[in-house]
Structure formats: structure tokens, C-alpha cells
N, C-alpha and C. Protein backbone atom coordinates (compact mmCIF):
# COMPACT_ATOMS: atom_id res chain seq x y z
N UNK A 1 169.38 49.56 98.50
CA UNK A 1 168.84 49.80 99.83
C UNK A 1 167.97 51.06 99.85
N UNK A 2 168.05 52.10 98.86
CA UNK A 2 167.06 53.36 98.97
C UNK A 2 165.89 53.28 98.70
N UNK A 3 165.62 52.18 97.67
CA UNK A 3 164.41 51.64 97.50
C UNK A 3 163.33 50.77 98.51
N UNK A 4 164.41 50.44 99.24
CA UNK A 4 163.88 49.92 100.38
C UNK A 4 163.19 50.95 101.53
N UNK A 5 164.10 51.65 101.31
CA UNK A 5 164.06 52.86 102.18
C UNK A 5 162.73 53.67 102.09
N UNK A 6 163.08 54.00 100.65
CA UNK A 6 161.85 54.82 99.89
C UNK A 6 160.60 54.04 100.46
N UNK A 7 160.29 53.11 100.07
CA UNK A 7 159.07 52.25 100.20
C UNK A 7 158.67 51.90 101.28
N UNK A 8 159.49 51.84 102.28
CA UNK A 8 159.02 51.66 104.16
C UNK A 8 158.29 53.06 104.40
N UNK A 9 159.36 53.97 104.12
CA UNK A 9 158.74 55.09 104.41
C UNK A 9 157.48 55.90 103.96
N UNK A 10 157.63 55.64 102.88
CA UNK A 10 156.15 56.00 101.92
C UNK A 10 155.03 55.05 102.61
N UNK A 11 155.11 53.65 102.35
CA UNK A 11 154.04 52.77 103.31
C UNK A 11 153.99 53.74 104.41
N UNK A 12 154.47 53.73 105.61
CA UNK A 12 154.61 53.96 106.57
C UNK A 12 153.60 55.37 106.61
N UNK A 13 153.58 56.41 105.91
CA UNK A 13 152.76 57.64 105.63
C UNK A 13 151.49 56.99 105.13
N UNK A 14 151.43 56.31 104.27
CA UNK A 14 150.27 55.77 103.83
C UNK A 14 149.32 55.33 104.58
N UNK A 15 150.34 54.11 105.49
CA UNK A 15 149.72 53.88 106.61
C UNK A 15 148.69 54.35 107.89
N UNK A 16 149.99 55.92 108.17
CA UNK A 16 148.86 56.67 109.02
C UNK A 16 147.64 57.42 108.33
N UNK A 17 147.45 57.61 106.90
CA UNK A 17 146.62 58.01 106.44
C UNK A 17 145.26 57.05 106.16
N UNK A 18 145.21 55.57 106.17
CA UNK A 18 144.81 54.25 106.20
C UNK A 18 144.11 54.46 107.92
N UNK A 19 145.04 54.37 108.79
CA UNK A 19 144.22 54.47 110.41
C UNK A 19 143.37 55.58 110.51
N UNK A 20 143.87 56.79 110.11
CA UNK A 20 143.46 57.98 110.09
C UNK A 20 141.39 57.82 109.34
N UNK A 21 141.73 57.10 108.12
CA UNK A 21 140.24 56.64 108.10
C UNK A 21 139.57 55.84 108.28
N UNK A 22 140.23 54.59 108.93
CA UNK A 22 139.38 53.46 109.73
C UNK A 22 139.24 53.41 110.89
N UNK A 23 140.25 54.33 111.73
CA UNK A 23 140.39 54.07 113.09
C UNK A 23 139.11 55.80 113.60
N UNK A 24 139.66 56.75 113.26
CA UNK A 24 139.01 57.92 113.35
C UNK A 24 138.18 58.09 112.66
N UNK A 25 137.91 57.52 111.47
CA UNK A 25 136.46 57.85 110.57
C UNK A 25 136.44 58.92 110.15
N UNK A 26 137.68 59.49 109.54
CA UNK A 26 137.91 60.54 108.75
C UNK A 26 137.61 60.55 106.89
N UNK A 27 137.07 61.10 106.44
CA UNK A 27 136.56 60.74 105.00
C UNK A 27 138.41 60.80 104.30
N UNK A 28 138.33 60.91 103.20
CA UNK A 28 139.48 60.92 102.61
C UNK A 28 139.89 62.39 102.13
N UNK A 29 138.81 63.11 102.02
CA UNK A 29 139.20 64.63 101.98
C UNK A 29 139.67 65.53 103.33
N UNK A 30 139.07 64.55 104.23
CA UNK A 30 140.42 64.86 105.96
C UNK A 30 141.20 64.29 105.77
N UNK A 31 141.42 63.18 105.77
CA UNK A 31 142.96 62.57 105.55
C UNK A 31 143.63 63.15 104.86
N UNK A 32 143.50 63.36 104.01
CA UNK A 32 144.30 64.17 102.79
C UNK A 32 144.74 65.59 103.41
N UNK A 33 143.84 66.62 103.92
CA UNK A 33 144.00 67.65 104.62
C UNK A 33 145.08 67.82 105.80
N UNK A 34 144.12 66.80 106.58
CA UNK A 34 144.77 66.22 107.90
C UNK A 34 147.18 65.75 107.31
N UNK A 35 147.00 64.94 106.31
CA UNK A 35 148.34 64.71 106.24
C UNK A 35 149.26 65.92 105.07
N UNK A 36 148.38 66.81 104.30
CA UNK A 36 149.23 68.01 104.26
C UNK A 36 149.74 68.94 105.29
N UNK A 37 148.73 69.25 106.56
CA UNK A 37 149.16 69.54 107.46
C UNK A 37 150.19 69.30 107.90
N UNK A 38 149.83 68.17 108.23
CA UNK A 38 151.05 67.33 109.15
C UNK A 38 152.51 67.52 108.51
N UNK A 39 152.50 67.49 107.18
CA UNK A 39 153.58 67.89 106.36
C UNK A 39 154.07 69.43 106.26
N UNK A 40 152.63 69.92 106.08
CA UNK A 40 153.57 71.37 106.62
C UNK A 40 154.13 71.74 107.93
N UNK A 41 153.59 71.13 108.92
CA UNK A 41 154.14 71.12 110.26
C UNK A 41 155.32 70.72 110.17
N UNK A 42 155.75 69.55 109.61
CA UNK A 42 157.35 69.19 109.88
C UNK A 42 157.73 70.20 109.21
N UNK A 43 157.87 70.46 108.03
CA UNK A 43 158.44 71.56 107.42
C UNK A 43 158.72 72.75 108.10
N UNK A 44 157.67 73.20 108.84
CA UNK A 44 157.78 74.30 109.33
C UNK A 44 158.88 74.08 110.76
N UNK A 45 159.00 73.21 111.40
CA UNK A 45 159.87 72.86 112.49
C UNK A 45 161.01 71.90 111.77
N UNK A 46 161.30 72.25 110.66
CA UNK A 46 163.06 71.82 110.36
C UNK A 46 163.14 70.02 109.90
N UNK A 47 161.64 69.27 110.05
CA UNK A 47 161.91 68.16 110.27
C UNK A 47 161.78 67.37 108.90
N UNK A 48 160.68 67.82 107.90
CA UNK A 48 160.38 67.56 106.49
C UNK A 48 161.94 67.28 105.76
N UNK A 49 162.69 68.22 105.85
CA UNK A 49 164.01 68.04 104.82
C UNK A 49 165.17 66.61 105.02
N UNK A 50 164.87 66.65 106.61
CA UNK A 50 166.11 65.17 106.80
C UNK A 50 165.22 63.98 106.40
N UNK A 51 164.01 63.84 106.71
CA UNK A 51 163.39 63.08 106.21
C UNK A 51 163.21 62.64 104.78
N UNK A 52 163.02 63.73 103.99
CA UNK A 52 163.16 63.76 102.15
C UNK A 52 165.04 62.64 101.89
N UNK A 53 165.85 63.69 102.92
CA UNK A 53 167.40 63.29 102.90
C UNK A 53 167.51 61.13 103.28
N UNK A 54 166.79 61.15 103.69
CA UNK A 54 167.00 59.88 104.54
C UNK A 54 166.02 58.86 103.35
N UNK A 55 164.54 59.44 102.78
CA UNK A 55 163.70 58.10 102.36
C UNK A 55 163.79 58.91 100.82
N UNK A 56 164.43 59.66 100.48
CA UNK A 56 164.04 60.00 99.05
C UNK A 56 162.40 60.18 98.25
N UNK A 57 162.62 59.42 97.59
CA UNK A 57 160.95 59.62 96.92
C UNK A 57 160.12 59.08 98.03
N UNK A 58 160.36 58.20 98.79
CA UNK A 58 159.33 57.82 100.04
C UNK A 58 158.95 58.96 100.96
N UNK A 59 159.36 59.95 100.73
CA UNK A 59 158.81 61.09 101.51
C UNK A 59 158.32 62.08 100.02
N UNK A 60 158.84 62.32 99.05
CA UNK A 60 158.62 63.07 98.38
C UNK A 60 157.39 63.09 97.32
N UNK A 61 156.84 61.61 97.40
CA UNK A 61 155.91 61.07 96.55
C UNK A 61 154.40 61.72 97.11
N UNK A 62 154.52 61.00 98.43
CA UNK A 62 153.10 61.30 99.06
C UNK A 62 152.51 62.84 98.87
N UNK A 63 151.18 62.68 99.85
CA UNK A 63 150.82 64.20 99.78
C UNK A 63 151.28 64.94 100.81
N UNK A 64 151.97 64.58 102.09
CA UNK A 64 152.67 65.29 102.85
C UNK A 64 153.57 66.20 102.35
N UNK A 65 154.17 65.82 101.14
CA UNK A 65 155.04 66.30 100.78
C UNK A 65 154.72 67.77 100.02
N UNK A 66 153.02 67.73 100.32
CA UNK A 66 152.62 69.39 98.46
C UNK A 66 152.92 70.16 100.45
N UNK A 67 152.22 69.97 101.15
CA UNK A 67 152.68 70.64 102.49
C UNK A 67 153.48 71.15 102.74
N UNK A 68 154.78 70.45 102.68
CA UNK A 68 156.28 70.68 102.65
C UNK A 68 156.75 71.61 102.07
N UNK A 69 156.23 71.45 100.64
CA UNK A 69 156.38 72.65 99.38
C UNK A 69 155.81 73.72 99.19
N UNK A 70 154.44 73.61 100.06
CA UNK A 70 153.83 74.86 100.25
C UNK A 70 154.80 76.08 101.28
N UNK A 71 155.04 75.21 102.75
CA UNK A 71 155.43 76.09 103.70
C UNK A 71 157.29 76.11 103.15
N UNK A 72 157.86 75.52 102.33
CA UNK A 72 158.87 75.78 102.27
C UNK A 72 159.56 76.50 101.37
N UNK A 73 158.16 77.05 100.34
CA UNK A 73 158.29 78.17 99.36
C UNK A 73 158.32 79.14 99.83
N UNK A 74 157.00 79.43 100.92
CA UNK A 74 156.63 80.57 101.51
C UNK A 74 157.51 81.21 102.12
N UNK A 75 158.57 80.10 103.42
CA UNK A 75 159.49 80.86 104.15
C UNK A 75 160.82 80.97 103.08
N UNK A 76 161.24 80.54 102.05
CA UNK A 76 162.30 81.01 101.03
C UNK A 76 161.63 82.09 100.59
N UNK A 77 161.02 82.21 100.15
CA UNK A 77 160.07 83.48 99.46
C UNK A 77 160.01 84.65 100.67
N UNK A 78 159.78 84.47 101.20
CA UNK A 78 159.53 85.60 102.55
C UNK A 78 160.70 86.42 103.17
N UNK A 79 161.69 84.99 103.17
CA UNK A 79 163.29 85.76 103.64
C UNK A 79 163.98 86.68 102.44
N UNK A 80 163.61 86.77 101.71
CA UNK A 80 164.13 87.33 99.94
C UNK A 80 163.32 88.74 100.23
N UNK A 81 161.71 88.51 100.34
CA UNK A 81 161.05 89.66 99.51
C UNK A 81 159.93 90.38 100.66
N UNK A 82 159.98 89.64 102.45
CA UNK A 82 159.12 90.10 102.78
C UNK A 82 158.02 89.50 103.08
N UNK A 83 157.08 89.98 103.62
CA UNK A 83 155.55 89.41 104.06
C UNK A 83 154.68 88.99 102.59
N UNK A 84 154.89 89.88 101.63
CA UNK A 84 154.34 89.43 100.50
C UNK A 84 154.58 88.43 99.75
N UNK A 85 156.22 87.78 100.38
CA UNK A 85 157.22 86.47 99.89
C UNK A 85 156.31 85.25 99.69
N UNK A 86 155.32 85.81 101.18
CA UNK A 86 154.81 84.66 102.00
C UNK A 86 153.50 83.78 100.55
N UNK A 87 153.06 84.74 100.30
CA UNK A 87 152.10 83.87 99.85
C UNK A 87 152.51 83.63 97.96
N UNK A 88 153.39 84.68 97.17
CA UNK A 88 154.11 84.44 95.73
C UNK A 88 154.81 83.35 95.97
N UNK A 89 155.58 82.94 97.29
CA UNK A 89 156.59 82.09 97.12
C UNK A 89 155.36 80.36 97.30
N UNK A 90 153.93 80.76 97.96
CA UNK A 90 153.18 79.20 97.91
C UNK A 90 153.00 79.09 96.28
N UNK A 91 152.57 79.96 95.43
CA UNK A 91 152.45 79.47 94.23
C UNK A 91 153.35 79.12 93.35
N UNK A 92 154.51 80.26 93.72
CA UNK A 92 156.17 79.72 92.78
C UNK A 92 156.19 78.51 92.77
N UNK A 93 156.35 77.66 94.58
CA UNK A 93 156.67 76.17 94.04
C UNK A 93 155.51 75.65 93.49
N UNK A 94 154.45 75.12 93.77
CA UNK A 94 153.45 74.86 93.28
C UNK A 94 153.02 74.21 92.51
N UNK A 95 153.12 75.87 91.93
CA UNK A 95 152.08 76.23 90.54
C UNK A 95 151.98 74.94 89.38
N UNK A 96 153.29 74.13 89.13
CA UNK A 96 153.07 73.49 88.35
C UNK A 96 152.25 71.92 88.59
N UNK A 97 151.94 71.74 90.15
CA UNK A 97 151.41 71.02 90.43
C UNK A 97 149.89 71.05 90.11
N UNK A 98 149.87 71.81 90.71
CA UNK A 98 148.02 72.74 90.62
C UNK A 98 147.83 72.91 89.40
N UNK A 99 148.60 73.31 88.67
CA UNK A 99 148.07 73.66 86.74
C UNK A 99 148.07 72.21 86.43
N UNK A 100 148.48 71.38 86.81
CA UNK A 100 148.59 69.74 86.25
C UNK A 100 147.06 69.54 86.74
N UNK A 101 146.70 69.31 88.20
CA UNK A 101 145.40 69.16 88.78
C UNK A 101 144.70 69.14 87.97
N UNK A 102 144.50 70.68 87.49
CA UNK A 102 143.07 71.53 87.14
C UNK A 102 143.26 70.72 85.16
N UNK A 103 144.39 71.19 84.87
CA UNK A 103 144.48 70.67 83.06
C UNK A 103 144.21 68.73 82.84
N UNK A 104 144.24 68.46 84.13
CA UNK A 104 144.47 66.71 83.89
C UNK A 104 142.38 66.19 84.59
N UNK A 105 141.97 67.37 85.48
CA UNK A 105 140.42 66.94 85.52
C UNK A 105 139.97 67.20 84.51
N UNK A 106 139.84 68.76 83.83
CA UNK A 106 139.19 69.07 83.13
C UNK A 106 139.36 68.13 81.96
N UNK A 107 140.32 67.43 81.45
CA UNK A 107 140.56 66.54 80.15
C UNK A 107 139.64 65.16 80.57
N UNK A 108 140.01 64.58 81.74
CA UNK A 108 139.07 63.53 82.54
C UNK A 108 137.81 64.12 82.33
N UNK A 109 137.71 64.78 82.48
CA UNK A 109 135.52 65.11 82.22
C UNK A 109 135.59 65.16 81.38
N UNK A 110 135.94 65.44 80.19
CA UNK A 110 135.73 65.32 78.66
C UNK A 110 135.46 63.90 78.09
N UNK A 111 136.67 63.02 78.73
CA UNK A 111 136.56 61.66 78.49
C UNK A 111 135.38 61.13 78.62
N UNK A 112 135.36 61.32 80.68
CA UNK A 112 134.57 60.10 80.78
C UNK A 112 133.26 60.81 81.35
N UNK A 113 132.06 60.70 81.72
CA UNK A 113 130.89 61.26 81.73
C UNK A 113 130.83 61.74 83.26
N UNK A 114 130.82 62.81 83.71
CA UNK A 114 130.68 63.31 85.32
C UNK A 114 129.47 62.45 85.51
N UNK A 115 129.12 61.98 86.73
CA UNK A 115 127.92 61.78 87.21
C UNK A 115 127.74 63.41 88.11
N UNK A 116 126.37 63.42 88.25
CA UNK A 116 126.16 64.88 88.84
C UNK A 116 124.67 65.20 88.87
């Protein structure tokens, strides 16, 4: 049944990111923006974590979720060390996402030919 779970819920995000560019005519670099937001917003009002608790990877997969991890480093990081928490604790969680990004394009342009 978690799989089930997982997968309604993940659709279900997908989904509003799907209206978000057919219905509003948002490119995909708003959508994308537009639903980290939205993810750090729950996060930031308590709501991101029961959600993760309830759909598992169906919340944790999407991109709502780098949101989540952004604002939920920051405020662990912040209660520990301070105002300066705020922004060591966005890269603590992160970082290993973003070093994947940047090490997994740059190998992709090697491959295959940029147009440009």
C-alpha cells in the first residue's frame, strides 16, 4: 500500500506542476521555482514532514522536496549556531545534491555536443 501511496502523491505534485504550465503558461524553469517554493513554504509552516511521513518517496522524490531541505537545514542549522546557521546549514544538506548537478552536466557536455 506505500507504493500506492508514494505514487498518488508524487503524481499528484507532478500534476500541479503539469497545470502550472498549461493552465498558467509558466515555462518549466517557473514551475520548477514556483514548486520549490511551495515546498519550502510547507516546510517552513510544519507541513513538509507529515507529508514525507504519510507518502514516503512520493513526497521525497520530487523537486518540492530540494525546498524542504533547503529551509529545513537552515532552521536546524540556525537553532545550533545562530543567524550564520541560516545559510551553512542550506549547503550542509544540499551540498551533495548540487555537487551531483554541476559533476553530472559538466560530464553530459563532454559526451554529447552543447548546441549554443
Amino acid at each position: 500500500m506505500i507504493f500506492v501511496t508514494a505514487f498518488i502523491v508524487g503524481g499528484l505534485i507532478c500534476v500541479v506542476g503539469q497545470i502550472l504550465m498549461d493552465v498558467m503558461k509558466l515555462t518549466p524553469a517557473h514551475t520548477m521555482s514556483t514548486l520549490v517554493v511551495a515546498g519550502a513554504l510547507l516546510d517552513g509552516f510544519g507541513l513538509y514532514e507529515p507529508l514525507i511521513d504519510f507518502a514516503g518517496a512520493g513526497a521525497t522524490v520530487p523537486i518540492t522536496s530540494f525546498g524542504n531541505s533547503l529551509v529545513h537545514g537552515a532552521m536546524a542549522e540556525a537553532e545550533q549556531t545562530g543567524l550564520i546557521g541560516i545559510i551553512t546549514g542550506i549547503f550542509e544538506v544540499t551540498s551533495a545534491g548540487i555537487s551531483a548537478a554541476i559533476i553530472f552536466g559538466f560530464l553530459a557536455s563532454l559526451v554529447f555536443k552543447p548546441k549554443g
